[in-house]
PDB file of N, CA and C in Angstrom:
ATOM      1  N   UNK A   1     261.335 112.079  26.512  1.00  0.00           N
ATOM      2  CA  UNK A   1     262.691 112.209  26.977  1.00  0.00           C
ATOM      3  C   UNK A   1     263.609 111.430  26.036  1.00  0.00           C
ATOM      4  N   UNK A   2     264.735 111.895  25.549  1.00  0.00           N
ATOM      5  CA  UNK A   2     265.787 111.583  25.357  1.00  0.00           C
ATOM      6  C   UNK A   2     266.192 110.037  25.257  1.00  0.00           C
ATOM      7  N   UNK A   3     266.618 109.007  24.663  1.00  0.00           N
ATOM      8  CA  UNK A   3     267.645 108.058  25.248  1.00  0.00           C
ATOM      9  C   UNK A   3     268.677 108.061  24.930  1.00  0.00           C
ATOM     10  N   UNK A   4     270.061 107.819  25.373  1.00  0.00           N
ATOM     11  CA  UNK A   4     271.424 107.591  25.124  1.00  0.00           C
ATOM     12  C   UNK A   4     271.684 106.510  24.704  1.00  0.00           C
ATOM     13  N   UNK A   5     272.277 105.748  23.556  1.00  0.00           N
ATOM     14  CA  UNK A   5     272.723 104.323  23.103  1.00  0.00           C
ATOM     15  C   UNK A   5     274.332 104.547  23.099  1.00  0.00           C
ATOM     16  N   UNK A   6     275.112 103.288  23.375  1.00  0.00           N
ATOM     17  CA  UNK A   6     276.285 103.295  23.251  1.00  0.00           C
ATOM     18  C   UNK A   6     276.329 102.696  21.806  1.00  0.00           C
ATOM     19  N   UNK A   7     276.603 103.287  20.792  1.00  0.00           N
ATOM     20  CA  UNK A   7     276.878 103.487  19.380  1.00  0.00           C
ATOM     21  C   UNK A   7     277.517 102.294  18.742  1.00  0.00           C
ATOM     22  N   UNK A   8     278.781 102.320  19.502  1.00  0.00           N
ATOM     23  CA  UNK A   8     279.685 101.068  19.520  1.00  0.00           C
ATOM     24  C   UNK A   8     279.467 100.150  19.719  1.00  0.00           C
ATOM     25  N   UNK A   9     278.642  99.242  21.055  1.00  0.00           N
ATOM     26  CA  UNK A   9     277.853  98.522  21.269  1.00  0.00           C
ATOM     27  C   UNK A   9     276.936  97.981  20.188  1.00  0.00           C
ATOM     28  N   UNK A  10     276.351  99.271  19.885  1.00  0.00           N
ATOM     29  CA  UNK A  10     275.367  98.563  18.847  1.00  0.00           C
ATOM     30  C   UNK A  10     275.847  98.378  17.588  1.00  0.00           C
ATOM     31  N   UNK A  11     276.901  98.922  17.468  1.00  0.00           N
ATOM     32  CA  UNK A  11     277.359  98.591  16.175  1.00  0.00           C
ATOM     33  C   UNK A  11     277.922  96.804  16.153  1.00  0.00           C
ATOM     34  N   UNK A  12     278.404  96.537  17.291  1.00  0.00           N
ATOM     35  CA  UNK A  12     278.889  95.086  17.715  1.00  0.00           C
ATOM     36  C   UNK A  12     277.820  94.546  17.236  1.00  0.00           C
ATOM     37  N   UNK A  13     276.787  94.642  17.958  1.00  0.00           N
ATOM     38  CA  UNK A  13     275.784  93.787  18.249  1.00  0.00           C
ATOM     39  C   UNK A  13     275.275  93.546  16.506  1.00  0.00           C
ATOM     40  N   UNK A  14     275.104  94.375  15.751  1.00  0.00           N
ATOM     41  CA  UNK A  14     274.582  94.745  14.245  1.00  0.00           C
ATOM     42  C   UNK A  14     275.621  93.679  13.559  1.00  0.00           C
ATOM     43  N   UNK A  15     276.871  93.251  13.727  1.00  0.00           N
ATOM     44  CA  UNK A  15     278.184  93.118  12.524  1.00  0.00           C
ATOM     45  C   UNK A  15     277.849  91.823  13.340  1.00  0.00           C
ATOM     46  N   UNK A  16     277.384  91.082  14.360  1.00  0.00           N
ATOM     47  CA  UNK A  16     277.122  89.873  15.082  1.00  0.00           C
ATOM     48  C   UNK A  16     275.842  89.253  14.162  1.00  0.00           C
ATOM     49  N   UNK A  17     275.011  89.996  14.294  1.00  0.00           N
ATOM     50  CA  UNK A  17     273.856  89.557  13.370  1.00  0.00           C
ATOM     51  C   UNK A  17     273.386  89.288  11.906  1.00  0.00           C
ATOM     52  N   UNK A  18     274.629  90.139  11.391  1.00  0.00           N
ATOM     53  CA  UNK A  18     274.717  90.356   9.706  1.00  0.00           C
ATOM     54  C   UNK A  18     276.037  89.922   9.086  1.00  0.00           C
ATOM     55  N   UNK A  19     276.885  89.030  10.037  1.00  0.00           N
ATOM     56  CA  UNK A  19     277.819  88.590   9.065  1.00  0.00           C
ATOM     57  C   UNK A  19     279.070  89.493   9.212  1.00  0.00           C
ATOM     58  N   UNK A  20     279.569  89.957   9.791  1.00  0.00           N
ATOM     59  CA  UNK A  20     280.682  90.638   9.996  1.00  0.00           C
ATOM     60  C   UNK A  20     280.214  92.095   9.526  1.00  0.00           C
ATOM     61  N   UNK A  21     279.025  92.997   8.745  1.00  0.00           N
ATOM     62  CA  UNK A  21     278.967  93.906   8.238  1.00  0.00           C
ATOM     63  C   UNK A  21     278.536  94.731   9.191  1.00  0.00           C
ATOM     64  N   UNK A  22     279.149  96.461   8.756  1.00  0.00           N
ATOM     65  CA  UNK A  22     278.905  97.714   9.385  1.00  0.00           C
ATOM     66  C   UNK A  22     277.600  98.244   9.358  1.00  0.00           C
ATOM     67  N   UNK A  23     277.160  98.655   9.913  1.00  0.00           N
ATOM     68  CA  UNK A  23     275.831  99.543   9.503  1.00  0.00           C
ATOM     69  C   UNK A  23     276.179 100.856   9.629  1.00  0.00           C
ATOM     70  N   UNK A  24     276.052 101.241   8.216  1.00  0.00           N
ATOM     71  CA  UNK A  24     275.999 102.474   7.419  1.00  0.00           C
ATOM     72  C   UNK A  24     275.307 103.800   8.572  1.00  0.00           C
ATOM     73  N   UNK A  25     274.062 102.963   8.521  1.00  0.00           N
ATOM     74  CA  UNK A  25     272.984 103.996   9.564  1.00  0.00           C
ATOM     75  C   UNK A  25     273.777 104.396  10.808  1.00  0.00           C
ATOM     76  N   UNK A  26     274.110 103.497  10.820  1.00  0.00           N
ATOM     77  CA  UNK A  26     274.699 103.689  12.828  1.00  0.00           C
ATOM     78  C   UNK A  26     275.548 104.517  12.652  1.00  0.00           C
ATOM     79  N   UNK A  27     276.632 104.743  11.790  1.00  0.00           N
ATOM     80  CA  UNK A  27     277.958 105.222  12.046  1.00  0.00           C
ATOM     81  C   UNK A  27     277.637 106.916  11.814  1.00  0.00           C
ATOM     82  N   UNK A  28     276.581 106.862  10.957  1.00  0.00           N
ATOM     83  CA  UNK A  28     275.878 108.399  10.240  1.00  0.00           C
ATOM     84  C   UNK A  28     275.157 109.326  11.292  1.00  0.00           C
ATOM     85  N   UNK A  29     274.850 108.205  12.377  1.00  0.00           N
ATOM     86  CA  UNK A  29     273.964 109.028  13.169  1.00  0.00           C
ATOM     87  C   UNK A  29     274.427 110.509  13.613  1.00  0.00           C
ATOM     88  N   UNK A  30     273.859 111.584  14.112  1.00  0.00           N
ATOM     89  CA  UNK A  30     274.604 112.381  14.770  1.00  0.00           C
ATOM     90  C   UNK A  30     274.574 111.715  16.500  1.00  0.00           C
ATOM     91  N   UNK A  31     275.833 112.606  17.310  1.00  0.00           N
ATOM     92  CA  UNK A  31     275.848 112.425  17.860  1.00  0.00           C
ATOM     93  C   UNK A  31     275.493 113.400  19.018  1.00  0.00           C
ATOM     94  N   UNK A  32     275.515 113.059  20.312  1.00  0.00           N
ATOM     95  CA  UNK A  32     275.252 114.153  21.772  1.00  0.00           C
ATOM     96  C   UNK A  32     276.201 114.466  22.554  1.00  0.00           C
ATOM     97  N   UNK A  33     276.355 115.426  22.997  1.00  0.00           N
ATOM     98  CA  UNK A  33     277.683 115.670  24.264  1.00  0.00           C
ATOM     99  C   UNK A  33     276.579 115.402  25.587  1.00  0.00           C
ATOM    100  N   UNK A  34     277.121 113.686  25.976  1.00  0.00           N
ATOM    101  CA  UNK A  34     276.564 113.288  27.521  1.00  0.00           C
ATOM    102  C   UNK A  34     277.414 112.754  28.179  1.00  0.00           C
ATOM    103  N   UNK A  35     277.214 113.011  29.467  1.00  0.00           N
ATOM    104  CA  UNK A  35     277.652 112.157  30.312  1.00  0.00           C
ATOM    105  C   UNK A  35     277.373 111.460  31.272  1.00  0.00           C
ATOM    106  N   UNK A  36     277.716 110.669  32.005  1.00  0.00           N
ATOM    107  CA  UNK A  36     276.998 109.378  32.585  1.00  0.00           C
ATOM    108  C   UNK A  36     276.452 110.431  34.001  1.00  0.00           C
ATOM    109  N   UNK A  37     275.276 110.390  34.735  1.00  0.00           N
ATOM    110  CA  UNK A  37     274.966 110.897  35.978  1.00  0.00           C
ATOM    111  C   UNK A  37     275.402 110.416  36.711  1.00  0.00           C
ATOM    112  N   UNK A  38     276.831 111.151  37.701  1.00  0.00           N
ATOM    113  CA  UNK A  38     277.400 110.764  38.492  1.00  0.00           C
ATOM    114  C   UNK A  38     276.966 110.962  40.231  1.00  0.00           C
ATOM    115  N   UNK A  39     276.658 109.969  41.049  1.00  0.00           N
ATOM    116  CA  UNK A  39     275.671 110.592  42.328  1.00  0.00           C
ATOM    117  C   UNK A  39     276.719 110.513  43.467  1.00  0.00           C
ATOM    118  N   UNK A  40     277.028 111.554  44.248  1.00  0.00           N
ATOM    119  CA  UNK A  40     277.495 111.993  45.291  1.00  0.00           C
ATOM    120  C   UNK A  40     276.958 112.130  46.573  1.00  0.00           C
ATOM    121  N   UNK A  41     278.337 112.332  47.475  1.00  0.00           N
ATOM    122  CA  UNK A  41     277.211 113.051  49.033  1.00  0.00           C
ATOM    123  C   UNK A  41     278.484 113.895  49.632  1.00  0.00           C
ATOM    124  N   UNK A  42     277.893 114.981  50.233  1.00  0.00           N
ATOM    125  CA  UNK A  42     278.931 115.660  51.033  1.00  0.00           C
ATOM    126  C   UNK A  42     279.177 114.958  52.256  1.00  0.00           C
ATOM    127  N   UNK A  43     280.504 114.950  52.342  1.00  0.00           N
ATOM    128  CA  UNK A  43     281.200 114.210  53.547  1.00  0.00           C
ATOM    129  C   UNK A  43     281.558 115.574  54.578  1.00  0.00           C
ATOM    130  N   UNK A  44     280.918 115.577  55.799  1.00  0.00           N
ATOM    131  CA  UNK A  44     281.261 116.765  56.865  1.00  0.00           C
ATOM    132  C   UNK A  44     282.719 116.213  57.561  1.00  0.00           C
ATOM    133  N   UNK A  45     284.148 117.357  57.659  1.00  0.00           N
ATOM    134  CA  UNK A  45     284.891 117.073  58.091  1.00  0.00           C
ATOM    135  C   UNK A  45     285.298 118.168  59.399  1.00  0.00           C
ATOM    136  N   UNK A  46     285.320 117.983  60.263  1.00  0.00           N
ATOM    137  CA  UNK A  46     285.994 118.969  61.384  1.00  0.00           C
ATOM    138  C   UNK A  46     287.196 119.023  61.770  1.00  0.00           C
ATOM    139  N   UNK A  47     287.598 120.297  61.306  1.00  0.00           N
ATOM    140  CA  UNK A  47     288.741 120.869  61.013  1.00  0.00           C
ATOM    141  C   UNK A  47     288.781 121.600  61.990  1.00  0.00           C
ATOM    142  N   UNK A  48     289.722 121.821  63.257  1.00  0.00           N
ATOM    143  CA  UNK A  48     289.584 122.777  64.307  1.00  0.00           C
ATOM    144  C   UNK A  48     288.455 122.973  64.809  1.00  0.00           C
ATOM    145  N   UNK A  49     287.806 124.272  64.846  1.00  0.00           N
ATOM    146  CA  UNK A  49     286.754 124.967  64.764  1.00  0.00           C
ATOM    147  C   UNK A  49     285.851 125.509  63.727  1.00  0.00           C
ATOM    148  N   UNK A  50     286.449 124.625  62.321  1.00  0.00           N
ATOM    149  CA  UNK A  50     286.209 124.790  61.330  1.00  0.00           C
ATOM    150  C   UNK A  50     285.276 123.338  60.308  1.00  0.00           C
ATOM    151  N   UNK A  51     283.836 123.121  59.981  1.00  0.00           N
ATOM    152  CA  UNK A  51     283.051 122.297  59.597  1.00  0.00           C
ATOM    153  C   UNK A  51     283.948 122.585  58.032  1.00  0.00           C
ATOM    154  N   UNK A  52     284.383 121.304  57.148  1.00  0.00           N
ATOM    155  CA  UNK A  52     284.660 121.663  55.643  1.00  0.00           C
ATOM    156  C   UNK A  52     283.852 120.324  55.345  1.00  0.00           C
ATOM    157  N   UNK A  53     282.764 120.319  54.165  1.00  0.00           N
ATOM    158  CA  UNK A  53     282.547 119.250  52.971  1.00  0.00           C
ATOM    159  C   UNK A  53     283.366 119.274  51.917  1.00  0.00           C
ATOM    160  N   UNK A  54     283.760 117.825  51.795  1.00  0.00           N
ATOM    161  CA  UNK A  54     284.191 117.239  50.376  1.00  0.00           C
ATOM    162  C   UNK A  54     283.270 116.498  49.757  1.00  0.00           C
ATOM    163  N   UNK A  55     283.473 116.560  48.503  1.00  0.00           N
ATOM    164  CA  UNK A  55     282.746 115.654  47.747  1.00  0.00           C
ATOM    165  C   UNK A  55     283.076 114.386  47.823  1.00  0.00           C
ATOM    166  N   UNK A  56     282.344 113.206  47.889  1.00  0.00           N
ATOM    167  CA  UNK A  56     282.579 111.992  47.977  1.00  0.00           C
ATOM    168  C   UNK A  56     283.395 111.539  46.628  1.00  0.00           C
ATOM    169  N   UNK A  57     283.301 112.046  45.355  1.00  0.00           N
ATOM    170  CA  UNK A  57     283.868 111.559  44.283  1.00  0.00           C
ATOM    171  C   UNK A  57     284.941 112.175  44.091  1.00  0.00           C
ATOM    172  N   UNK A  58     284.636 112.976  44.291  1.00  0.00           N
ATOM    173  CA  UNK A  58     286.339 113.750  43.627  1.00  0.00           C
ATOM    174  C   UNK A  58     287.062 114.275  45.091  1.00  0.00           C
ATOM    175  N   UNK A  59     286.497 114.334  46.182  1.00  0.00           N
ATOM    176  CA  UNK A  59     287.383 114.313  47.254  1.00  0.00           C
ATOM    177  C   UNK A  59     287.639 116.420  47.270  1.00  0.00           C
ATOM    178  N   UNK A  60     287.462 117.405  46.517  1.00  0.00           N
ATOM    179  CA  UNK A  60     287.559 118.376  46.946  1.00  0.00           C
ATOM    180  C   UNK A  60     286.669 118.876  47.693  1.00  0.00           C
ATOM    181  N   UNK A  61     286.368 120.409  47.871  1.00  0.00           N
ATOM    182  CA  UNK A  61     285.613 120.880  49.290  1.00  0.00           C
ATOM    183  C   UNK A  61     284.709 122.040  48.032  1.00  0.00           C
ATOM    184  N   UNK A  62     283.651 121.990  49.152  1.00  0.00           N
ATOM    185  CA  UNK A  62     282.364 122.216  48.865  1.00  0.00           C
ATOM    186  C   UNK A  62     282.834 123.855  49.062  1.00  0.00           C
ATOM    187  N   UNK A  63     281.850 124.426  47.873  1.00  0.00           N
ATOM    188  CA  UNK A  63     282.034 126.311  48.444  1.00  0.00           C
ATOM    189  C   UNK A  63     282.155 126.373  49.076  1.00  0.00           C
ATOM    190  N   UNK A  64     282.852 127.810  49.640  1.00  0.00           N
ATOM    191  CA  UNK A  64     283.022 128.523  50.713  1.00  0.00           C
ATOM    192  C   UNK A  64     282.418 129.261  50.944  1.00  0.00           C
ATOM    193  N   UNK A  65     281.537 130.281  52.230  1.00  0.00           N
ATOM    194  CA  UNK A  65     281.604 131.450  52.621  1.00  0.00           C
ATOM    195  C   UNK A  65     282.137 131.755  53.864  1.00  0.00           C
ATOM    196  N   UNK A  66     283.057 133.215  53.847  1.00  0.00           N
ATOM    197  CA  UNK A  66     282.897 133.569  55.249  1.00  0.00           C
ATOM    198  C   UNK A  66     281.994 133.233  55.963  1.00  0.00           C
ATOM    199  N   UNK A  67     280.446 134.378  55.301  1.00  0.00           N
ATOM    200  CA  UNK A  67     279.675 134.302  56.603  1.00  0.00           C
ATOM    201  C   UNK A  67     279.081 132.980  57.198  1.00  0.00           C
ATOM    202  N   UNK A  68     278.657 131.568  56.317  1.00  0.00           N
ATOM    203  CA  UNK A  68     278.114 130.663  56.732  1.00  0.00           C
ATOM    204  C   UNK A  68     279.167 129.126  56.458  1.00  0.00           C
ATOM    205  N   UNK A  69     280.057 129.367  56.234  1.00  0.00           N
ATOM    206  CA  UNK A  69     281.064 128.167  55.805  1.00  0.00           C
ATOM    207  C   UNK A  69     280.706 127.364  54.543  1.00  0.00           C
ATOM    208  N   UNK A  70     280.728 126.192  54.959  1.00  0.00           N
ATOM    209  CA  UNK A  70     280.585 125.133  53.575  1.00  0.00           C
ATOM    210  C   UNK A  70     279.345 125.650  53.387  1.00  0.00           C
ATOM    211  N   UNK A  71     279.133 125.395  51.747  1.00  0.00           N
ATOM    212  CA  UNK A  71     278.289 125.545  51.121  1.00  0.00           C
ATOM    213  C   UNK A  71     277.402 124.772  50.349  1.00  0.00           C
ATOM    214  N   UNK A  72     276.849 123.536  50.601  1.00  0.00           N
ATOM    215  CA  UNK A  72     276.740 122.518  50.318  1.00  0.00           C
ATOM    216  C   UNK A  72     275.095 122.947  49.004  1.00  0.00           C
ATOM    217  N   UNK A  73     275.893 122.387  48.061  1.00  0.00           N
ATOM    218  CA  UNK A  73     275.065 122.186  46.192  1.00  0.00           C
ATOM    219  C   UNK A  73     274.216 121.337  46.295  1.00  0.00           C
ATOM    220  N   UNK A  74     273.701 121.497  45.244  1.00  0.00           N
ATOM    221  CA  UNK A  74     272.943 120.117  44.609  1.00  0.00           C
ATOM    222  C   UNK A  74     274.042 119.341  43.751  1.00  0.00           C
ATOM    223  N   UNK A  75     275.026 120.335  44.001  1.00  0.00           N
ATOM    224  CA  UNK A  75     275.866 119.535  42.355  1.00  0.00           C
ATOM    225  C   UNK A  75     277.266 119.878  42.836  1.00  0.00           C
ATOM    226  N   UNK A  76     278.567 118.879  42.767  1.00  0.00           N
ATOM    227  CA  UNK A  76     279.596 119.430  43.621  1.00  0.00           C
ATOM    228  C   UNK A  76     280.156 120.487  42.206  1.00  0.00           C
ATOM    229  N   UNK A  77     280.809 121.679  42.630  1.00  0.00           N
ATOM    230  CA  UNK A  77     281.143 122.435  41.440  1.00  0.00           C
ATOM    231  C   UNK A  77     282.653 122.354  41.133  1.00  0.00           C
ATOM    232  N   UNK A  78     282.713 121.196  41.401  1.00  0.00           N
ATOM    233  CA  UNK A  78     284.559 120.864  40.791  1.00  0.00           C
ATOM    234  C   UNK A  78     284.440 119.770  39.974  1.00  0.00           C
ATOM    235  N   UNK A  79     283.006 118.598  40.164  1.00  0.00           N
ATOM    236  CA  UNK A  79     283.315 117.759  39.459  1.00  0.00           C
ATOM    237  C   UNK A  79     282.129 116.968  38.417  1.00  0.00           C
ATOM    238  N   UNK A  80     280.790 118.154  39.220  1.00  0.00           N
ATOM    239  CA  UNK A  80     279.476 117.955  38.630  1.00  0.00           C
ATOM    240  C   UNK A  80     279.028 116.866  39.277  1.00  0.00           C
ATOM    241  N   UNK A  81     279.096 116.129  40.319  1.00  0.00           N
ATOM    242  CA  UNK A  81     277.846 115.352  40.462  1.00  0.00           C
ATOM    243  C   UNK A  81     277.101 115.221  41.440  1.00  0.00           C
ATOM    244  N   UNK A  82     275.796 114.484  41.108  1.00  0.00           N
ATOM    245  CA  UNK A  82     274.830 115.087  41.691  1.00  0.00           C
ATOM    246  C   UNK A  82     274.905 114.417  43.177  1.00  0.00           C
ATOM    247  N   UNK A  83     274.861 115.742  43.867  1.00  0.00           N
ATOM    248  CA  UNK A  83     275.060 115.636  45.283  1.00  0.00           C
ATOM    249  C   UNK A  83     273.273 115.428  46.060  1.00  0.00           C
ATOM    250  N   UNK A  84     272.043 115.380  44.907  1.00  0.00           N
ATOM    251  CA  UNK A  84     270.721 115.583  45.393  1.00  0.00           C
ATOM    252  C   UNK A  84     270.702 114.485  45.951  1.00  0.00           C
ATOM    253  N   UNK A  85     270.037 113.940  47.479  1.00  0.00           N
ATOM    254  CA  UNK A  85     269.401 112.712  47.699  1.00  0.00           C
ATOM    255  C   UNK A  85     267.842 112.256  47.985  1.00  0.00           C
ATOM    256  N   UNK A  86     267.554 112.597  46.727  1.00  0.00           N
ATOM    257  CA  UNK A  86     265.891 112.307  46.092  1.00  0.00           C
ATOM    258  C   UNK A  86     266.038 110.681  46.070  1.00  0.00           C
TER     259      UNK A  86
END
């Protein structure tokens, strides 16, 4: 698997150890499109006669259907996070 380094960080940490200098290597690396795993939970709200989930992070509402109402993810789909509780 994978690890993520904060780049910057280590570049600190490198110019701490060597005297004020950059490391060449670090700055060359390529980089990844990530983002931090954000963990959620659907919040049940009763609305009339009407059950709606929001997402705990971003506060919008969980799919819809007519036939069965909220639609509760593994993943909220407005803001991506993970709604699993493994």
């Amino acid at each position: 698997m994978s690890r993520y380094i904060d780049a910057d960080l280590l570049q600190e940490d490198f110019k701490e150890d060597h005297g004020g200098k950059r490391s060449l290597m670090i700055d060359t690396q390529p980089t990844a499109d990530v983002r931090e795993n954000v963990k959620g939970e659907w919040i049940e709200k009763n609305i009339g006669t009407i059950d709606v989930c929001r997402c705990s992070v971003c506060g919008k509402e969980a799919l819809w259907s007519e036939r069965i109402g909220s639609v509760r993810t593994d993943f909220c789909p407005n803001c991506g996070a993970d709604m699993r509780t493994d």
